[in-house]
C-alpha atoms as a PDB file:
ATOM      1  CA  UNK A   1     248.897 159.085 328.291  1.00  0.00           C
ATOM      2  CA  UNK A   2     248.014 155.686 328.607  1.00  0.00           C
ATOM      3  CA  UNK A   3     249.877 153.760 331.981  1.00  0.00           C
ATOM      4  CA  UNK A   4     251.071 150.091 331.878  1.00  0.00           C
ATOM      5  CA  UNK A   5     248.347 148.907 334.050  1.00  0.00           C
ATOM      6  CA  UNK A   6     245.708 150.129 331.199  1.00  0.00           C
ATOM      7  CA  UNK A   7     247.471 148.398 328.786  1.00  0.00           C
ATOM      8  CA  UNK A   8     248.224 145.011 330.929  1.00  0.00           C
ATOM      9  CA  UNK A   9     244.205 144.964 331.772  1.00  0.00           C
ATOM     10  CA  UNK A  10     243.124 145.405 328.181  1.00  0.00           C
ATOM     11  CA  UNK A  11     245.600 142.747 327.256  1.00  0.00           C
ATOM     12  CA  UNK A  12     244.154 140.273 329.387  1.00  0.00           C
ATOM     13  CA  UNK A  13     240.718 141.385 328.566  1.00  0.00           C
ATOM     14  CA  UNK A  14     241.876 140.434 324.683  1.00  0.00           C
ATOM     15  CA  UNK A  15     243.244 137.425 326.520  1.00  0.00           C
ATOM     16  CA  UNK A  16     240.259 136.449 328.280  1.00  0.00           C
ATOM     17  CA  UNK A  17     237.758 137.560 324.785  1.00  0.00           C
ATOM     18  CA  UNK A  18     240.116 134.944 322.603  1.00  0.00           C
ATOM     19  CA  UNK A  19     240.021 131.923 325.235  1.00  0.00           C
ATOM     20  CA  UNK A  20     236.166 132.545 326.746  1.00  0.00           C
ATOM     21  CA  UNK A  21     233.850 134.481 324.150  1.00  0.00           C
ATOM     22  CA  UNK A  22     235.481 133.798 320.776  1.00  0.00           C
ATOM     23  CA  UNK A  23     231.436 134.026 319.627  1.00  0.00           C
ATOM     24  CA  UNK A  24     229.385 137.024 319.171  1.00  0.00           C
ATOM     25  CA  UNK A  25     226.737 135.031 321.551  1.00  0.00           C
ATOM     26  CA  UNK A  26     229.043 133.996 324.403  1.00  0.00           C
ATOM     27  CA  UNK A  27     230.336 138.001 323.903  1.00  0.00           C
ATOM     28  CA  UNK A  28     226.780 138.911 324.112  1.00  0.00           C
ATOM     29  CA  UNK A  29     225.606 136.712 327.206  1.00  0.00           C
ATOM     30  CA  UNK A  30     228.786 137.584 328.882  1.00  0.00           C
ATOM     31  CA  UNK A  31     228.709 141.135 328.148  1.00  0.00           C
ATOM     32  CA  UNK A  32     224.759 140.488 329.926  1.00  0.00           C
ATOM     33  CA  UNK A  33     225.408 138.656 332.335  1.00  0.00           C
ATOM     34  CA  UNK A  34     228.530 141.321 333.429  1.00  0.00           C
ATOM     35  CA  UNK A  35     225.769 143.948 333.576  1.00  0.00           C
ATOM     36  CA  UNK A  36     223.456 141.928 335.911  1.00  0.00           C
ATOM     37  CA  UNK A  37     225.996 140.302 337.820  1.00  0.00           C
ATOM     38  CA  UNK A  38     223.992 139.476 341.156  1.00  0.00           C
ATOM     39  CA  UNK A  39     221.261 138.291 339.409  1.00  0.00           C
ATOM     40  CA  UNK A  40     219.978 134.572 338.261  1.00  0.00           C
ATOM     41  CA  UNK A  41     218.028 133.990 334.817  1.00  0.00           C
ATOM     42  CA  UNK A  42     215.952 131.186 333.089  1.00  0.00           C
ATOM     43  CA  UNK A  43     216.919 130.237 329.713  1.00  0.00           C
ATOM     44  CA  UNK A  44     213.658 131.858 328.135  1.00  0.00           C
ATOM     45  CA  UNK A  45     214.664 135.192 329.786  1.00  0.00           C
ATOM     46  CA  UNK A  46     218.432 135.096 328.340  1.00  0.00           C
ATOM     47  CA  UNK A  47     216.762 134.120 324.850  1.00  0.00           C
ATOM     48  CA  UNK A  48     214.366 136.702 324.890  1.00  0.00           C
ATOM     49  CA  UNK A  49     216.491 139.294 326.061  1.00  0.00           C
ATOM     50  CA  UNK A  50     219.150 138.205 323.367  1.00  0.00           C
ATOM     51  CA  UNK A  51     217.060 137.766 320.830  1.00  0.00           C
ATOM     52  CA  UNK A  52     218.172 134.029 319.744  1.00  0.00           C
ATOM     53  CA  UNK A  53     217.296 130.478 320.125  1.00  0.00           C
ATOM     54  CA  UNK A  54     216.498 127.767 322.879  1.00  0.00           C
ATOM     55  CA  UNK A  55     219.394 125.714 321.221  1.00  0.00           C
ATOM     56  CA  UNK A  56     222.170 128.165 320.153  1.00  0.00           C
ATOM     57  CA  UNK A  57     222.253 129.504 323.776  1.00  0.00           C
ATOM     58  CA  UNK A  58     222.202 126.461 325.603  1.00  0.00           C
ATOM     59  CA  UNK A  59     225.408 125.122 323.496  1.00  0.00           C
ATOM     60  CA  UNK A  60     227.145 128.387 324.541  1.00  0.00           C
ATOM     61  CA  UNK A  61     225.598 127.903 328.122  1.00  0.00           C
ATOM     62  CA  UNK A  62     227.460 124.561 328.411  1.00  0.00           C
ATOM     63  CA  UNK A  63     230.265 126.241 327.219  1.00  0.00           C
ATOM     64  CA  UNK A  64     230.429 129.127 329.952  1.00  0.00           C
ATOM     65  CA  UNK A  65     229.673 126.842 332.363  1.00  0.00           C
ATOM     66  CA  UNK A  66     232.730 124.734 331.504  1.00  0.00           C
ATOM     67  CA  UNK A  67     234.864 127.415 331.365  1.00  0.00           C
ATOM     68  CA  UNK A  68     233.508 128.002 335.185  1.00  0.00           C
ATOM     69  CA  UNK A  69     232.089 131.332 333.959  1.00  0.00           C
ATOM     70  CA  UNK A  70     228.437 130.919 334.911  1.00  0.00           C
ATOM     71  CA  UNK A  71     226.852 128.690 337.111  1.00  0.00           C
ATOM     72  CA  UNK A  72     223.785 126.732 336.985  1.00  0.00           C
ATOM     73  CA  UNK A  73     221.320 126.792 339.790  1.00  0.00           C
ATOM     74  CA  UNK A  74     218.845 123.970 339.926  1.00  0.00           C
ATOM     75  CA  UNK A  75     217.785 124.011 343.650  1.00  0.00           C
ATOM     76  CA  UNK A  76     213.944 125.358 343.540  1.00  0.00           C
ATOM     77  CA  UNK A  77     212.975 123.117 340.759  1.00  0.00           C
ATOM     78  CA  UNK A  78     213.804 126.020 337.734  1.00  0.00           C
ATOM     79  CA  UNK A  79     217.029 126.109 336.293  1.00  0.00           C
ATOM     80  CA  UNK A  80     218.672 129.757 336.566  1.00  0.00           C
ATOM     81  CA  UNK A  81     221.941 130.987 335.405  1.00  0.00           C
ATOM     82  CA  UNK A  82     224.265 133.566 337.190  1.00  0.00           C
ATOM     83  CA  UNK A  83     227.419 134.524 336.883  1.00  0.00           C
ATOM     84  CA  UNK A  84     230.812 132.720 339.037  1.00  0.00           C
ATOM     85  CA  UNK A  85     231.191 133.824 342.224  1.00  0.00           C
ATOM     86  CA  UNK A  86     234.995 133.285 341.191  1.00  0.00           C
ATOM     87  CA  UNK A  87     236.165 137.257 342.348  1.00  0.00           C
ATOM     88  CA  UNK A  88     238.751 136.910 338.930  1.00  0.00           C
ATOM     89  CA  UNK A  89     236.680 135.431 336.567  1.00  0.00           C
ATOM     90  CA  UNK A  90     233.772 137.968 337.676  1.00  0.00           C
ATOM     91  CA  UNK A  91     236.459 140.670 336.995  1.00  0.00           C
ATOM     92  CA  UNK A  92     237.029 140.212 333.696  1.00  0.00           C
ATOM     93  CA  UNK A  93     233.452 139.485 332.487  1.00  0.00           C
ATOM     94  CA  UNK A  94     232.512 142.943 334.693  1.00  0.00           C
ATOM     95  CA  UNK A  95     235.016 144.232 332.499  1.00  0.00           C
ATOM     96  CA  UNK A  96     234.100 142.868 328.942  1.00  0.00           C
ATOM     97  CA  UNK A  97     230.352 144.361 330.248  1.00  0.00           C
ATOM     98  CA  UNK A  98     231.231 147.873 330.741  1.00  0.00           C
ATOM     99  CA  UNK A  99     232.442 148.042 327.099  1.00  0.00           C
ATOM    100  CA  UNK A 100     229.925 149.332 324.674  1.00  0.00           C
ATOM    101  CA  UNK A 101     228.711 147.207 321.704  1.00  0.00           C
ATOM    102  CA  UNK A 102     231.078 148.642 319.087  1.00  0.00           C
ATOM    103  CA  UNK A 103     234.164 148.407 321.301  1.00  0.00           C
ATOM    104  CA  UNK A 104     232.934 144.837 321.851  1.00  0.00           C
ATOM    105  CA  UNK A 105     232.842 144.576 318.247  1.00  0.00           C
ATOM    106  CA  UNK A 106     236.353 146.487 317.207  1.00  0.00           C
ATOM    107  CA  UNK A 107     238.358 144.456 319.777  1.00  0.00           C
ATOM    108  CA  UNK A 108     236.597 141.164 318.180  1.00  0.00           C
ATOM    109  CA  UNK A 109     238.009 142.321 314.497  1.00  0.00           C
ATOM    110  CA  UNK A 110     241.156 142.903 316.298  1.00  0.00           C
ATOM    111  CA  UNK A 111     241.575 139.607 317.624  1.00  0.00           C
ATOM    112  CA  UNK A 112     240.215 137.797 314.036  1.00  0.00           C
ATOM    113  CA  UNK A 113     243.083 139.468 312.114  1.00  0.00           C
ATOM    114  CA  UNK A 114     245.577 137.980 314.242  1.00  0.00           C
ATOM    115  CA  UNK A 115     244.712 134.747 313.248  1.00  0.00           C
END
């Protein structure tokens, strides 16, 4: 049996997925980022990691960081990226993290045939 919170908190996970990662990358980085969530990264280590280039990620960094979803942390002289500190925002990308690629992928469809 599934209870009304369940379905109100995969709602606003669609919610959040169509406003904030409408892109397999910003799904991706997110979905990273979620996973290491008390951790800062240069842009060569999120490239690496996701397999992709200098220039596609730092469009969707720009992005994220607009959205007030990641931070940028210039202070020692590198740049790093982390994720908010904002407790809801950190929620939901926490959230969009602990699902597995495919369920990443099937809510994704989901959201593309509502269009």
């Amino acid at each position: 049996m599934v209870t009304t919170h369940a379905l109100t908190t995969r709602d606003e996970l669609c919610r959040f997925i169509k406003q904030n990662a409408e892109t397999r990358l910003k799904r991706e980085l997110l979905a990273f980022l979620g996973r290491h969530s008390c951790t800062r990264f240069a842009i060569s280590a999120i490239c690496h990691y996701l397999g992709c280039h200098r220039l596609d990620i730092e469009e969707v960094l720009t992005s994220l960081i607009s959205a007030g979803l990641i931070t940028r942390d210039n202070s020692s002289g590198t740049i790093f990226y982390s994720l908010t500190t904002s407790k809801e925002k950190r929620r939901m990308v926490i959230e969009l993290a602990a699902l597995d690629w495919e369920q990443r992928q099937l809510i994704a469809r989901q959201l593309n045939n509502e269009k």
